[in-house]
Protein backbone atom coordinates (compact mmCIF):
# COMPACT_ATOMS: atom_id res chain seq x y z
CA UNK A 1 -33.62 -6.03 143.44
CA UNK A 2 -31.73 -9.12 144.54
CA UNK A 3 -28.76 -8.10 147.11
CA UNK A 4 -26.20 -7.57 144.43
CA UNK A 5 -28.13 -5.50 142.27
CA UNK A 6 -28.50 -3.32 146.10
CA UNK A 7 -24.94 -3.67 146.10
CA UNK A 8 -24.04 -2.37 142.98
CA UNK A 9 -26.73 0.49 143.36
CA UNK A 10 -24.94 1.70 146.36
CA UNK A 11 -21.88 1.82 144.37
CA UNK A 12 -22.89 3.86 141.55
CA UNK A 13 -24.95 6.23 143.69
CA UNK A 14 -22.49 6.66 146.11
CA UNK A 15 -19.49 7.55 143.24
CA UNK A 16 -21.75 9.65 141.51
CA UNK A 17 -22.35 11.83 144.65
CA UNK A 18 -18.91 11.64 146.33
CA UNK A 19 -16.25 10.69 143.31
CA UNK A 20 -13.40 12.29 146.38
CA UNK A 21 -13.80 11.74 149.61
CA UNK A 22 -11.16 13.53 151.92
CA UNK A 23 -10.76 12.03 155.16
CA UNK A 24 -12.58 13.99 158.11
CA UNK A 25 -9.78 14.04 160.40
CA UNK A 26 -6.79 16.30 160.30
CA UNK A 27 -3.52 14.87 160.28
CA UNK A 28 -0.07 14.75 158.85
CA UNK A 29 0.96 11.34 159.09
CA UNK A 30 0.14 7.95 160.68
CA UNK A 31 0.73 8.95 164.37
CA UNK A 32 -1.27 12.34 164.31
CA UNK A 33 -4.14 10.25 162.84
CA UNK A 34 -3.85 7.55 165.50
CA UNK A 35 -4.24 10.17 167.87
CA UNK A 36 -7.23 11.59 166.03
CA UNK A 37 -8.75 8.94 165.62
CA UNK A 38 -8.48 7.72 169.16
CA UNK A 39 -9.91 11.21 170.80
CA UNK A 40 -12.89 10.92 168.02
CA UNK A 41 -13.99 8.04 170.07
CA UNK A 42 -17.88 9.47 171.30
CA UNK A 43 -16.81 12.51 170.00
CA UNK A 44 -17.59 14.45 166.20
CA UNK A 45 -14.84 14.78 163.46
CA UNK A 46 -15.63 18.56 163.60
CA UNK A 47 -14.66 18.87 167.79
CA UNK A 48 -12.04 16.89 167.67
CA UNK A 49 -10.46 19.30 163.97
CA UNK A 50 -10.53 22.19 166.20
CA UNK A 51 -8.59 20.54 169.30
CA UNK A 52 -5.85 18.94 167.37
CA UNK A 53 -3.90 21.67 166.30
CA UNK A 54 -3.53 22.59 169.47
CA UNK A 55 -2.42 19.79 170.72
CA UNK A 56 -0.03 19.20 167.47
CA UNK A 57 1.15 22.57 168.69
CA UNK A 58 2.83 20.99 171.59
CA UNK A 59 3.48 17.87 170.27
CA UNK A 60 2.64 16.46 167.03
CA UNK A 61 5.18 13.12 167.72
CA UNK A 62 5.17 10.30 170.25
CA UNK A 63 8.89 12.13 171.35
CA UNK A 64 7.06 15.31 172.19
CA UNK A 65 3.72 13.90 173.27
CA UNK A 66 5.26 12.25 176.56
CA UNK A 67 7.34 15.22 177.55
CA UNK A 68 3.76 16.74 178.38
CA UNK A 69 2.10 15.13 181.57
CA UNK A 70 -0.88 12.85 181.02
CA UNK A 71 -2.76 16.29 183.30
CA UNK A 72 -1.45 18.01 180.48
CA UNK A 73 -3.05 16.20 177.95
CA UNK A 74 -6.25 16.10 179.76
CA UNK A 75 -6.51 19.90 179.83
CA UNK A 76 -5.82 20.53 176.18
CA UNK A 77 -8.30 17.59 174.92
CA UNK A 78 -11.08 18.33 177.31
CA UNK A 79 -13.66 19.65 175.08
CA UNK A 80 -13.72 16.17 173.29
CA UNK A 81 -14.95 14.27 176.16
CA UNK A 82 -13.64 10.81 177.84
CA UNK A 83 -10.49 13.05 178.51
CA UNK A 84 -8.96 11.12 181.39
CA UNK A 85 -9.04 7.62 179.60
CA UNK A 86 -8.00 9.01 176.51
CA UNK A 87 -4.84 11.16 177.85
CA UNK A 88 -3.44 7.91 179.84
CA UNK A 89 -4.15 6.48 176.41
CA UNK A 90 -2.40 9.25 174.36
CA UNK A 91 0.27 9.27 176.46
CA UNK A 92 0.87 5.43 177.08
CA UNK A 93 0.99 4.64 173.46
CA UNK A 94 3.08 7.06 172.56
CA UNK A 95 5.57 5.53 175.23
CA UNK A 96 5.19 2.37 174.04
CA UNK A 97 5.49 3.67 170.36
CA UNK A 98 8.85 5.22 171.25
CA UNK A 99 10.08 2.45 173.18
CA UNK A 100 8.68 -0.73 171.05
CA UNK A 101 8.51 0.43 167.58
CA UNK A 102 11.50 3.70 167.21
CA UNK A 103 8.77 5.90 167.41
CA UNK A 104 6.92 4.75 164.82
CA UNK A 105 3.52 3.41 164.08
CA UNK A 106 3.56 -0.11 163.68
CA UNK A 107 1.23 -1.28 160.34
CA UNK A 108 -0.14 -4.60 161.73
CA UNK A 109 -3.30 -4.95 163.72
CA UNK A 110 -2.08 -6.98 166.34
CA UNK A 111 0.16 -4.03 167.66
CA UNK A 112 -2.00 -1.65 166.80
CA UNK A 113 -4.52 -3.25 169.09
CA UNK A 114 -2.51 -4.05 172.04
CA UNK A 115 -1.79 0.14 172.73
CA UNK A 116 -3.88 1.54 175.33
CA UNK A 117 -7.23 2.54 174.44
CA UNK A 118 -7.03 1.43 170.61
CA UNK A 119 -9.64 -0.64 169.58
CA UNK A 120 -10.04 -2.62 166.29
CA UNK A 121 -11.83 0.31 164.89
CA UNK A 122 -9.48 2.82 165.63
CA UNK A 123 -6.84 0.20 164.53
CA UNK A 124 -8.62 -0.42 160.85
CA UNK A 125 -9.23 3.62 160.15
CA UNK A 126 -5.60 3.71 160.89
CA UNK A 127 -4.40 0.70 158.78
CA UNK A 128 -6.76 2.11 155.84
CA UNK A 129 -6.11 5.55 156.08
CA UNK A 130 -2.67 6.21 157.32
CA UNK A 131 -0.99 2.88 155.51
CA UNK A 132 -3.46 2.19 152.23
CA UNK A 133 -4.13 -1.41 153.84
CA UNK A 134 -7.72 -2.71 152.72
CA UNK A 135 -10.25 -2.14 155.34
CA UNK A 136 -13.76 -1.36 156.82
CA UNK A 137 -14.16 0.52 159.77
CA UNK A 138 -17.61 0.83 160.62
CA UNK A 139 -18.72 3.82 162.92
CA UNK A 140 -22.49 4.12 163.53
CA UNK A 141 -23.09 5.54 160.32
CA UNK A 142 -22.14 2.80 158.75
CA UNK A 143 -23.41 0.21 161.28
CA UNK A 144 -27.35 2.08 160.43
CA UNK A 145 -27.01 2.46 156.57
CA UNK A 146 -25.63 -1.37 156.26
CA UNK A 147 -29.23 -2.22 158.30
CA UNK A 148 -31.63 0.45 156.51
CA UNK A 149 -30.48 -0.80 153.27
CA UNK A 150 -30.94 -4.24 154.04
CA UNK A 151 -27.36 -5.42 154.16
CA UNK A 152 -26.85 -6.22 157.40
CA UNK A 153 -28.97 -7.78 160.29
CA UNK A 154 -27.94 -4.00 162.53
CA UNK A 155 -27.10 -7.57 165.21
CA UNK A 156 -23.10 -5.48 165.95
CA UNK A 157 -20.93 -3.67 164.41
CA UNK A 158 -18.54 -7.20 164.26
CA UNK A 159 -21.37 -8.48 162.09
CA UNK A 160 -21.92 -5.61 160.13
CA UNK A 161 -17.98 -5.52 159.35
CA UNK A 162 -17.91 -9.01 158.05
CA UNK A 163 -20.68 -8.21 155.75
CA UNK A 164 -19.37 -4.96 154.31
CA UNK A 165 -16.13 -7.28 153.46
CA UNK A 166 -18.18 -10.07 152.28
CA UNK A 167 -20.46 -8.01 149.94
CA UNK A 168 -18.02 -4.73 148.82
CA UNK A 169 -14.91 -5.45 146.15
CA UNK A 170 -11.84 -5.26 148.78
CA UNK A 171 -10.60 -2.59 146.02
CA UNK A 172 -13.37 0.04 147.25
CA UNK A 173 -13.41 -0.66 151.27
CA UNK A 174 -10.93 2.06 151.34
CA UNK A 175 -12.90 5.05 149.60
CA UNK A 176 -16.35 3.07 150.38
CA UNK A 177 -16.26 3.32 153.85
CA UNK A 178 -15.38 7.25 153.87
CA UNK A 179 -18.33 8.06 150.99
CA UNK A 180 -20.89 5.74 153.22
CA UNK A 181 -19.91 8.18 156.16
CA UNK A 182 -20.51 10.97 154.01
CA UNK A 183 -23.55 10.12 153.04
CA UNK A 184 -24.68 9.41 156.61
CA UNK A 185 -23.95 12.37 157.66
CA UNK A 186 -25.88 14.52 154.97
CA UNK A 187 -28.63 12.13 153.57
CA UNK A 188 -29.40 9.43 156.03
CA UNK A 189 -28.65 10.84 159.91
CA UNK A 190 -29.83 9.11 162.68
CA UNK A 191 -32.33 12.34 163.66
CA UNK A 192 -34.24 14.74 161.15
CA UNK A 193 -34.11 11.77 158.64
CA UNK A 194 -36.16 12.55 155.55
CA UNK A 195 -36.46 9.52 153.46
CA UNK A 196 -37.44 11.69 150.33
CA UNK A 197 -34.14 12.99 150.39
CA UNK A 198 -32.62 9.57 151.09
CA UNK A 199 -32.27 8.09 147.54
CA UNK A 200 -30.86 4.97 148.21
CA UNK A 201 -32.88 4.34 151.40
CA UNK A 202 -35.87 5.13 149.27
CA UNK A 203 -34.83 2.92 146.53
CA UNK A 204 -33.51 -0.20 148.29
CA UNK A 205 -33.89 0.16 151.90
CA UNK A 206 -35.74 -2.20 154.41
CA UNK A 207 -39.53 -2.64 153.62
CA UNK A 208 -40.53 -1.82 157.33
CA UNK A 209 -38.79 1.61 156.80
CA UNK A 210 -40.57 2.93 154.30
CA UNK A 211 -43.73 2.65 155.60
């Protein structure tokens, strides 16, 4: 298969198996997914689901979020890990959120990036997710299925980023990066991997894993 024709089979495969793909986070709206997104940070989709809602409880809005104390937030998000960086973080952006953008959350990158403790990954699910814009945020599923399929040298996630966006149709990114997660997660992990049950592994996948 030449790389387009691996391309393409990815594609296919992965619309066939996952034509919806809901996004793994709960949220309501752009600032309850900035704040998901930012405590999923060495963390799993399904932790982090059963902590938000109790922190929504309190405060679901950058308003309500800094009339709790940062020891506050701590206490509630505990169970996530990485609590005190990430309640400073919850609780500075949603300072600067008020203060900077009328309590909303800005759509660019640049000012997404410049709150405390969001990254440009946290920043893209955000821009894709919450706002539609066309992106690829690559978590370590991604970042192993672009390698074991051959697409990507595994060198960093930077590099793996700029070849999902090189190789996919910016029209998928959007619903391509969720079903490649997906399919991480239930057909290609990281441990237990079967290849038998990994179809497109098996099919187009690196030649020195499938030995």
């Amino acid at each position: 298969m030449t790389k387009q024709e691996r391309v393409q089979f990815v594609i296919d495969t992965l619309e066939k198996i996952y034509p919806e793909v809901p996004i793994p986070l709960k949220h309501k709206d752009p600032y309850t997914l900035l704040i998901a997104v930012l405590l999923s940070a060495q963390s799993t989709d399904a932790r982090v689901n059963t902590i938000t809602p109790i922190l929504f409880t309190k405060a679901d809005n950058p308003y309500d979020m800094v009339k709790l104390s940062v020891d506050e937030i701590r206490e509630i998000i505990k169970p996530v890990g990485l609590s005190p960086m990430k309640s400073k973080g919850i609780y500075g952006l949603s300072k600067i959120i008020i203060e900077k953008f009328d309590g909303k959350v800005p759509q660019t990158y640049k000012d997404l990036e410049a709150l405390p403790s969001v990254g440009h990954k946290t920043a893209s699910v955000v821009m894709s997710q919450a706002f539609g814009f066309p992106a690829f945020p690559v978590d370590t599923h991604i970042h192993r299925l672009m390698y074991r399929w051959n697409l990507s040298n595994g060198k960093n996630v930077q590099q793996t980023e700029k070849d999902a966006k090189r190789l996919f149709p910016k029209e998928l990114w959007n619903k391509l990066h969720l079903q490649i997660i997906y399919y991480g997660r239930e057909y290609s992990p990281a441990r237990g991997w079967n290849l038998e049950k990994d179809i497109i592994t098996k099919t187009i996948g690196r030649k020195s894993l499938l030995k």
